[in-house]
N, C-alpha and C. Protein backbone atom coordinates (compact mmCIF):
# COMPACT_ATOMS: atom_id res chain seq x y z
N UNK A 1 33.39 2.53 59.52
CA UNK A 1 34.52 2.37 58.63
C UNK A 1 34.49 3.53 57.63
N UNK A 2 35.58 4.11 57.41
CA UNK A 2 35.66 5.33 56.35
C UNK A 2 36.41 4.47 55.07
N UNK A 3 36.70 5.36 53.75
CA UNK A 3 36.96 5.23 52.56
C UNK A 3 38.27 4.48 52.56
N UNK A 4 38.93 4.85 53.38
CA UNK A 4 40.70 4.76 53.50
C UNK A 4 40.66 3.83 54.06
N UNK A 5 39.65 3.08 54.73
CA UNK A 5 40.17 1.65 55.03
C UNK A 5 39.61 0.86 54.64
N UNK A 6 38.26 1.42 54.19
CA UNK A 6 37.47 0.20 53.08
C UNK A 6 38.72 -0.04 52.14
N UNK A 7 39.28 0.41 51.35
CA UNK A 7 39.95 0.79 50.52
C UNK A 7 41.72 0.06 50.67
N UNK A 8 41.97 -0.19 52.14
CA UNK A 8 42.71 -0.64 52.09
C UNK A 8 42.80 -2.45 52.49
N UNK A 9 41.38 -2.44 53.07
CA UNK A 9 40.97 -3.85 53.18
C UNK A 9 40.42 -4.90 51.51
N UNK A 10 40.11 -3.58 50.60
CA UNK A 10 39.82 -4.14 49.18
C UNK A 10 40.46 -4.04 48.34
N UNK A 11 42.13 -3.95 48.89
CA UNK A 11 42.74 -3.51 47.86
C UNK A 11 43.93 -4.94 47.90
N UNK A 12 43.80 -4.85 49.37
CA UNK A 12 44.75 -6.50 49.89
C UNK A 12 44.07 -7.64 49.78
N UNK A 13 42.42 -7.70 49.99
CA UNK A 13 42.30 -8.71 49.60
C UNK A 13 41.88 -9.13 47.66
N UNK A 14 42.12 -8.56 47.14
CA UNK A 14 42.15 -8.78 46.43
C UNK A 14 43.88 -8.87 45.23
N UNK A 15 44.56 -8.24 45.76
CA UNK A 15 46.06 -8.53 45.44
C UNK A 15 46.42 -9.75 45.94
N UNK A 16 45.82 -9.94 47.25
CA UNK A 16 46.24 -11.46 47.94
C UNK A 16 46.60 -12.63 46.67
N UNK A 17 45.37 -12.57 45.67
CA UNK A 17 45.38 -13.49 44.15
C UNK A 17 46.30 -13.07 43.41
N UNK A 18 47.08 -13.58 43.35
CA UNK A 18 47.90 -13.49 42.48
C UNK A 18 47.71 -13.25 40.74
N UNK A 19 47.05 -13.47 40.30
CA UNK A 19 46.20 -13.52 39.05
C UNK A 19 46.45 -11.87 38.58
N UNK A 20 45.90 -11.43 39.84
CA UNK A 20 46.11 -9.55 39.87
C UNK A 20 46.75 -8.96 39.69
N UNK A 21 47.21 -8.14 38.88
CA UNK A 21 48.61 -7.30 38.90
C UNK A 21 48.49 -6.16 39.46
N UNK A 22 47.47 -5.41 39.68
CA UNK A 22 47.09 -3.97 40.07
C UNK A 22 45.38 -3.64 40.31
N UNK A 23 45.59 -2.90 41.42
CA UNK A 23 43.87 -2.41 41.29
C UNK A 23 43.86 -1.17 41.78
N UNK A 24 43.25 -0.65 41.17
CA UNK A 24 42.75 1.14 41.34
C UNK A 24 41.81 1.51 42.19
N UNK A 25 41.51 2.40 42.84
CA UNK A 25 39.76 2.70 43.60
C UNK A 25 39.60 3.65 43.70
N UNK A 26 38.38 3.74 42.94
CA UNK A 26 37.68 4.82 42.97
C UNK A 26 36.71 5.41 43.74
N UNK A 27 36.43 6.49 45.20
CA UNK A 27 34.85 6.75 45.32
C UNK A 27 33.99 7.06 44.67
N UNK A 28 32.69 6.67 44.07
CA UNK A 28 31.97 7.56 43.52
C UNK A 28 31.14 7.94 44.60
N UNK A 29 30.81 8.27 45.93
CA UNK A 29 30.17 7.77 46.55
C UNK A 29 29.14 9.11 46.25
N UNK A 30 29.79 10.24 45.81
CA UNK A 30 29.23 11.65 45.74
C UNK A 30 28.26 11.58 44.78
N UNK A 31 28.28 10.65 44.00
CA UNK A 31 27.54 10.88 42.77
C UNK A 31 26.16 10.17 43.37
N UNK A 32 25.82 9.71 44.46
CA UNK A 32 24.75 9.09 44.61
C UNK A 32 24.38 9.37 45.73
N UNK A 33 24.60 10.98 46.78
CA UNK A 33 24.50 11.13 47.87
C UNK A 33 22.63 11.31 47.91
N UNK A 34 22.26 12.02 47.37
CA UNK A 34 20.83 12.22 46.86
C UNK A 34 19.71 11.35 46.49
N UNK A 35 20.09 9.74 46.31
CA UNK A 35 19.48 8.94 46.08
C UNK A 35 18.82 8.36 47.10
N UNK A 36 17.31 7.76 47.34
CA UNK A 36 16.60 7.22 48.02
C UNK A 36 17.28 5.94 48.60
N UNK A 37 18.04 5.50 47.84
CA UNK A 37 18.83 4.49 48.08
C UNK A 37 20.05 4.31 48.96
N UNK A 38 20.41 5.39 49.18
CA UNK A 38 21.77 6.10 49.77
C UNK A 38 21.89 5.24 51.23
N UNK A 39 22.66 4.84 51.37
CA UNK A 39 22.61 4.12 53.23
C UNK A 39 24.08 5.13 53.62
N UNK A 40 23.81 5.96 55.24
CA UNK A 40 24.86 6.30 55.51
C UNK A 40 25.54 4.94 55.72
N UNK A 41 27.20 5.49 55.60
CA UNK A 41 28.21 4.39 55.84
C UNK A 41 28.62 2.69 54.81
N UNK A 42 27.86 3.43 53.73
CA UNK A 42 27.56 2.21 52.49
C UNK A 42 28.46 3.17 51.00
N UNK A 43 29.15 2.17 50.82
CA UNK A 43 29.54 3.16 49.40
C UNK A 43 29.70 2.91 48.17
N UNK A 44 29.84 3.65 47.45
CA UNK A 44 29.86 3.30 46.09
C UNK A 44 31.03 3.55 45.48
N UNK A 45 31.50 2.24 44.70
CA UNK A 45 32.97 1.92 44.59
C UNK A 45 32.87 1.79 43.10
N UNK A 46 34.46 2.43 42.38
CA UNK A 46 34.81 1.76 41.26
C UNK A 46 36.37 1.27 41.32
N UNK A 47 36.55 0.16 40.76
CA UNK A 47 37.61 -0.72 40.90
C UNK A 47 38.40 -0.93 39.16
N UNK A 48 39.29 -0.69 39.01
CA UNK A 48 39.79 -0.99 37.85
C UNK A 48 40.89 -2.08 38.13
N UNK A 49 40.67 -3.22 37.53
CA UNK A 49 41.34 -4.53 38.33
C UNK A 49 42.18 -4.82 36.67
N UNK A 50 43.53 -4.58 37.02
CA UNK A 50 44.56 -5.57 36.31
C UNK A 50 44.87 -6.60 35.91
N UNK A 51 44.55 -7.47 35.26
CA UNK A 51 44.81 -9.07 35.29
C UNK A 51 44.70 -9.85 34.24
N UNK A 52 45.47 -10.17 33.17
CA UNK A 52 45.59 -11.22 32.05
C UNK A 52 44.81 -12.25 32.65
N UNK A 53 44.93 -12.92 33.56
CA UNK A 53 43.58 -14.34 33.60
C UNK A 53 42.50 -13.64 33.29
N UNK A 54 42.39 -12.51 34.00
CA UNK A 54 40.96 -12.41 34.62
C UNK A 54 40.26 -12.29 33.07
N UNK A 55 41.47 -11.26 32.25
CA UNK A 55 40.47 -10.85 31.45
C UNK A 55 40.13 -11.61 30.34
N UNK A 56 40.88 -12.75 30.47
CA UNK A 56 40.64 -14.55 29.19
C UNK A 56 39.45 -14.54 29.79
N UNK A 57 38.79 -14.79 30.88
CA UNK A 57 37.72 -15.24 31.49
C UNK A 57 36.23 -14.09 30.50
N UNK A 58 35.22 -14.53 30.85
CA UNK A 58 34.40 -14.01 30.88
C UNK A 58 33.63 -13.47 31.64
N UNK A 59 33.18 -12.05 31.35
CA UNK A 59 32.88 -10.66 32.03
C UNK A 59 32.23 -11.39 33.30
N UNK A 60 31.07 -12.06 33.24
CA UNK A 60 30.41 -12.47 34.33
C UNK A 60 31.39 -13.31 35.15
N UNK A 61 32.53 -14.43 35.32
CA UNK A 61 33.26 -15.04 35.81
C UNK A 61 34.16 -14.13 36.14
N UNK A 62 34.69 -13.30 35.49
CA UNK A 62 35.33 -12.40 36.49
C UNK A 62 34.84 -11.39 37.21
N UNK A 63 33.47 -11.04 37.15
CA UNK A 63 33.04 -10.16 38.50
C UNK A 63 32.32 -11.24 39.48
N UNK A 64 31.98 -12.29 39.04
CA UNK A 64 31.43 -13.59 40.23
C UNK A 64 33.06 -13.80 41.13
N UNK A 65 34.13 -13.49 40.49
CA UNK A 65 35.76 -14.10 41.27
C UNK A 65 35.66 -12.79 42.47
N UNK A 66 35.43 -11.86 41.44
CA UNK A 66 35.87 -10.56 42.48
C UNK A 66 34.71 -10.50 44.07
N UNK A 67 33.25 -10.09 43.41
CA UNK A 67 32.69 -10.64 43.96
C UNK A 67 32.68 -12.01 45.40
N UNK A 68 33.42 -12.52 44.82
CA UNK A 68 33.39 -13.80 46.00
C UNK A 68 34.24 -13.18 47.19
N UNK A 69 35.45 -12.54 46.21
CA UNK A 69 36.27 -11.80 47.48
C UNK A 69 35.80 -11.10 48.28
N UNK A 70 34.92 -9.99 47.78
CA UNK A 70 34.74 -9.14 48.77
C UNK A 70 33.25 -9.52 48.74
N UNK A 71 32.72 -10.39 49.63
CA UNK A 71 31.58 -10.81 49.68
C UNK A 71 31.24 -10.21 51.12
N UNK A 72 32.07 -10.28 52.30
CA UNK A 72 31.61 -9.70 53.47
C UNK A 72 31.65 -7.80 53.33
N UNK A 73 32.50 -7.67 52.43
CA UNK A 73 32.37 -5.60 52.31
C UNK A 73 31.20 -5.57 51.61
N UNK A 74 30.74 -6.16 51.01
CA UNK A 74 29.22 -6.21 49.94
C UNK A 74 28.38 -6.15 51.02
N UNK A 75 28.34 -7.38 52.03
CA UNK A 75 27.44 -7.28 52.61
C UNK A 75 27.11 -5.79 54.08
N UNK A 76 28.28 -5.40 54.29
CA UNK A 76 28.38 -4.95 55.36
C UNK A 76 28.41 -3.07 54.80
N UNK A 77 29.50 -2.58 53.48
CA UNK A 77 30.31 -1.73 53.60
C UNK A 77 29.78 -1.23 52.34
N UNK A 78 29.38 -1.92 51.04
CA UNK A 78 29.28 -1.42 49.33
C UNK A 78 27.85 -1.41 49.41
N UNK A 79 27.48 -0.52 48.62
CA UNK A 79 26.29 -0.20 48.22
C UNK A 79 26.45 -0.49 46.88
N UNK A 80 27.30 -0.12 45.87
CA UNK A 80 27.42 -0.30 44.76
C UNK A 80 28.43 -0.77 44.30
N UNK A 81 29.27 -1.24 43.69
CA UNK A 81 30.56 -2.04 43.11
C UNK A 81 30.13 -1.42 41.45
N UNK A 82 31.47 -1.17 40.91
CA UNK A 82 31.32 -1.21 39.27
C UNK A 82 32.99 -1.48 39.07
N UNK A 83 33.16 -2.12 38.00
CA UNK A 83 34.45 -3.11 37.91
C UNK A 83 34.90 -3.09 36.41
N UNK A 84 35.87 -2.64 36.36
CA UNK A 84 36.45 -2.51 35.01
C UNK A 84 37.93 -3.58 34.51
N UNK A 85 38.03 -4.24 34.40
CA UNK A 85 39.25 -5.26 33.61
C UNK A 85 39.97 -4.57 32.86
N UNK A 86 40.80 -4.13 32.92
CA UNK A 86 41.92 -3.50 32.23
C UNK A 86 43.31 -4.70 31.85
């Protein structure tokens, strides 16, 4: 799987919620090519997620929501997730 479809599989399921108004994505994936940690085909994502519920909620409840969504790209596709509430 490349960027452009990670990207388009995490971008629908997470609009799917209505709660969402918008989400952004970012690769960082460059910034961590050098790391011991690095898995080819694993990436490192930033997400800037839109959403009046989300952001009443608290920080941890709304990355446990997001989280739940993309629980099979976590397991399979992200190496890293970082998540911003706007």
């Amino acid at each position: 799987m490349d960027i452009n479809q990670l990207s388009t599989i995490i971008k629908k399921k997470i609009l799917e919620h209505r709660i969402v108004k918008s989400v952004e994505i970012e690769d960082k994936s460059f910034l961590h090519k050098d790391h011991k940690s690095n898995e080819k085909g694993k990436f490192h994502i930033k997400l800037k997620i839109k959403s009046d519920e989300l952001n009443k909620k608290t920080k941890i409840e709304s990355n446990k929501f997001i989280f739940k969504i993309l629980n099979k790209e976590m397991k399979l596709h992200i190496h890293s997730l970082q998540i911003l509430f706007i």
